[in-house]
C-alpha atoms as a PDB file:
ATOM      1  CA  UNK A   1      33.584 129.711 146.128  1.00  0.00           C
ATOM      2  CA  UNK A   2      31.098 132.332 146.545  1.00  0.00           C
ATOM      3  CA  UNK A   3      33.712 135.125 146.758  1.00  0.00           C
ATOM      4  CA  UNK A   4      34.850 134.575 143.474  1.00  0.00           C
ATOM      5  CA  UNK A   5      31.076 134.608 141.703  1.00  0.00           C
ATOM      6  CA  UNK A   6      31.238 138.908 141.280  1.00  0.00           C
ATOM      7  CA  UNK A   7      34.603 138.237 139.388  1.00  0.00           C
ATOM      8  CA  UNK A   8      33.008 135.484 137.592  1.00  0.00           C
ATOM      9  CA  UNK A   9      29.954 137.982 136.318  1.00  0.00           C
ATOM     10  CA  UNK A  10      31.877 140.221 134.885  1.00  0.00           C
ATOM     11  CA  UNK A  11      33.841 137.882 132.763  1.00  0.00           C
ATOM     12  CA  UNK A  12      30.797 136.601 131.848  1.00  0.00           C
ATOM     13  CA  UNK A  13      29.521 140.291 130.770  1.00  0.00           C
ATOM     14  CA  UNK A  14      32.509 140.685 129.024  1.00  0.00           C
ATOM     15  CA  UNK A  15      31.977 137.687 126.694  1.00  0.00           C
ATOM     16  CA  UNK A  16      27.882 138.515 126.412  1.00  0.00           C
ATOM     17  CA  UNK A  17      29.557 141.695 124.657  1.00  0.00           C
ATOM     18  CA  UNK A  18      31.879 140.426 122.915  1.00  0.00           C
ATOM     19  CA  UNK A  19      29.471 137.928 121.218  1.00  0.00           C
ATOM     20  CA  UNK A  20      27.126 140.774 120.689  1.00  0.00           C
ATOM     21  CA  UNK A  21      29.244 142.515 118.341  1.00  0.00           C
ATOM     22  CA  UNK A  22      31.027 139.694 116.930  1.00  0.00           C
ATOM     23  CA  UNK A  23      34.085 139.548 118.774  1.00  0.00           C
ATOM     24  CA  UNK A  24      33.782 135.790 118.947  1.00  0.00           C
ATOM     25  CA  UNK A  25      37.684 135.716 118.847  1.00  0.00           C
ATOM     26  CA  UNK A  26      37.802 137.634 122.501  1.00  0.00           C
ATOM     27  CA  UNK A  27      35.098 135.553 124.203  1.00  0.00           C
ATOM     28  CA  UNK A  28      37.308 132.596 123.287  1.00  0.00           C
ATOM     29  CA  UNK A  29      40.007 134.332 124.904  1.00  0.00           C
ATOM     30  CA  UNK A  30      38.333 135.496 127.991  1.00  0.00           C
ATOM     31  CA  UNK A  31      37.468 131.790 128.497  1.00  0.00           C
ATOM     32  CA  UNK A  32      40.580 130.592 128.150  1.00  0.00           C
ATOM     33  CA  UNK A  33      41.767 133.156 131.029  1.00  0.00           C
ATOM     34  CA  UNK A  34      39.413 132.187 133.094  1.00  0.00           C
ATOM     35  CA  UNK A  35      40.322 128.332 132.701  1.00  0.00           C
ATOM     36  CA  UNK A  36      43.902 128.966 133.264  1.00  0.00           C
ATOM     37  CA  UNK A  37      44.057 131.929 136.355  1.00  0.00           C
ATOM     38  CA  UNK A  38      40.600 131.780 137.163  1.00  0.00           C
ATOM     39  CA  UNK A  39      38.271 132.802 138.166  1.00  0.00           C
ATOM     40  CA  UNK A  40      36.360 129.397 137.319  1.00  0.00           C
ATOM     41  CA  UNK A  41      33.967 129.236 134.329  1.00  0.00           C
ATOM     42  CA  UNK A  42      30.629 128.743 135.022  1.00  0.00           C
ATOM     43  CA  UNK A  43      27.559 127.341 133.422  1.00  0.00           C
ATOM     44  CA  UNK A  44      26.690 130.988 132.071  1.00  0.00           C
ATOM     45  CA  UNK A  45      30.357 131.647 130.176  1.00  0.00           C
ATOM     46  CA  UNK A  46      30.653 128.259 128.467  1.00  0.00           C
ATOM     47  CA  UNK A  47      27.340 129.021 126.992  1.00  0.00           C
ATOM     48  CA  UNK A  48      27.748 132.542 126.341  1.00  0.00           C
ATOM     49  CA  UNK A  49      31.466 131.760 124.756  1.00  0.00           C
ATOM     50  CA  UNK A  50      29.705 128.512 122.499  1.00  0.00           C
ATOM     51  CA  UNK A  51      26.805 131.923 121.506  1.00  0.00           C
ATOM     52  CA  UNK A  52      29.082 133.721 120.777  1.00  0.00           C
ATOM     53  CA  UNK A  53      31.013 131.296 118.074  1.00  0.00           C
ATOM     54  CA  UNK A  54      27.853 130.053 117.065  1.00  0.00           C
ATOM     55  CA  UNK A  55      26.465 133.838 116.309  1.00  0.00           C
ATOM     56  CA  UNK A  56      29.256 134.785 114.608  1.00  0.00           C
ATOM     57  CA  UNK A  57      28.982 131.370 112.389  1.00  0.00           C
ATOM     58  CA  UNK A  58      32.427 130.025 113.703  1.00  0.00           C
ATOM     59  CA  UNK A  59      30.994 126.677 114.074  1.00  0.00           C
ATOM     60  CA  UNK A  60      34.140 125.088 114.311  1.00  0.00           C
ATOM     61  CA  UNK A  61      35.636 126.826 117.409  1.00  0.00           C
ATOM     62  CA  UNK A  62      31.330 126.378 118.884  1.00  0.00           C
ATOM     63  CA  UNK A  63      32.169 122.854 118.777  1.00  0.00           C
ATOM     64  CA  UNK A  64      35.386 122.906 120.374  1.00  0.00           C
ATOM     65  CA  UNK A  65      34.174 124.535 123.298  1.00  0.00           C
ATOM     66  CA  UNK A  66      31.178 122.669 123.643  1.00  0.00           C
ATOM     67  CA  UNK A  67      33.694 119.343 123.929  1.00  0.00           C
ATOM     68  CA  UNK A  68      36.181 121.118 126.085  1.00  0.00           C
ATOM     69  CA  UNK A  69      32.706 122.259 128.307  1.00  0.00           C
ATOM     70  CA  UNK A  70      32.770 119.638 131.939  1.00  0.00           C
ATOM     71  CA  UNK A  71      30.485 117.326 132.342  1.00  0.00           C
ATOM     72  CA  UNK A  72      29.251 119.002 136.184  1.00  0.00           C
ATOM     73  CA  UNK A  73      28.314 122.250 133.965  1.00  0.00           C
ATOM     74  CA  UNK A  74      26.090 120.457 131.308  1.00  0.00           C
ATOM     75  CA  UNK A  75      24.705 118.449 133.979  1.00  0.00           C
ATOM     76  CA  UNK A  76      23.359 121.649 135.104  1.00  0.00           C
ATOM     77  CA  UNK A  77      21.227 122.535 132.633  1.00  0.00           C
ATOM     78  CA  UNK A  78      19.483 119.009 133.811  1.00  0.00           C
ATOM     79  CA  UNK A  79      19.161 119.536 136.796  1.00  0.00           C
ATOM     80  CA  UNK A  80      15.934 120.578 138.449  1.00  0.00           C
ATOM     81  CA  UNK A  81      16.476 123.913 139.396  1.00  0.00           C
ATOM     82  CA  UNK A  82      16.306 124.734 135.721  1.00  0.00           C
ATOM     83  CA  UNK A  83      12.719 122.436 135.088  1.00  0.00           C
END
């Protein structure tokens, strides 16, 4: 729904700065928001949140939310658009 992509941005700004000063932790937590009231993860916060982990050398939890990422969202990184 392209109504809901402004709210989207700024969750995804949100976990961008929590990643960049090591807040790994929050951008977990700002995912898990977003997958339970919305609004929908996108493309940009699953890779931001896994970033974040992975920056902050919580490899573990990177991992986790790599697996937990849908299939449609790594497609996109695929797809053409991004050749």
């Amino acid at each position: 729904d392209a109504s809901k992509e402004p709210y989207i941005r700024v969750h995804n700004a949100v976990v961008f700065a929590c990643g960049k000063v090591g807040q790994w932790q929050r951008a977990v937590d700002v995912l898990e928001a977003c997958l339970q009231v919305g609004p929908k993860p996108d493309y940009v916060t699953f890779t931001a949140t896994i970033t974040s982990c992975a920056q902050a050398s919580a490899w573990s939890m990177a991992l986790q939310v790599f697996d937990r990422t849908p299939t449609e969202i790594l497609e996109l990184e695929k797809s053409p658009l991004n050749a």
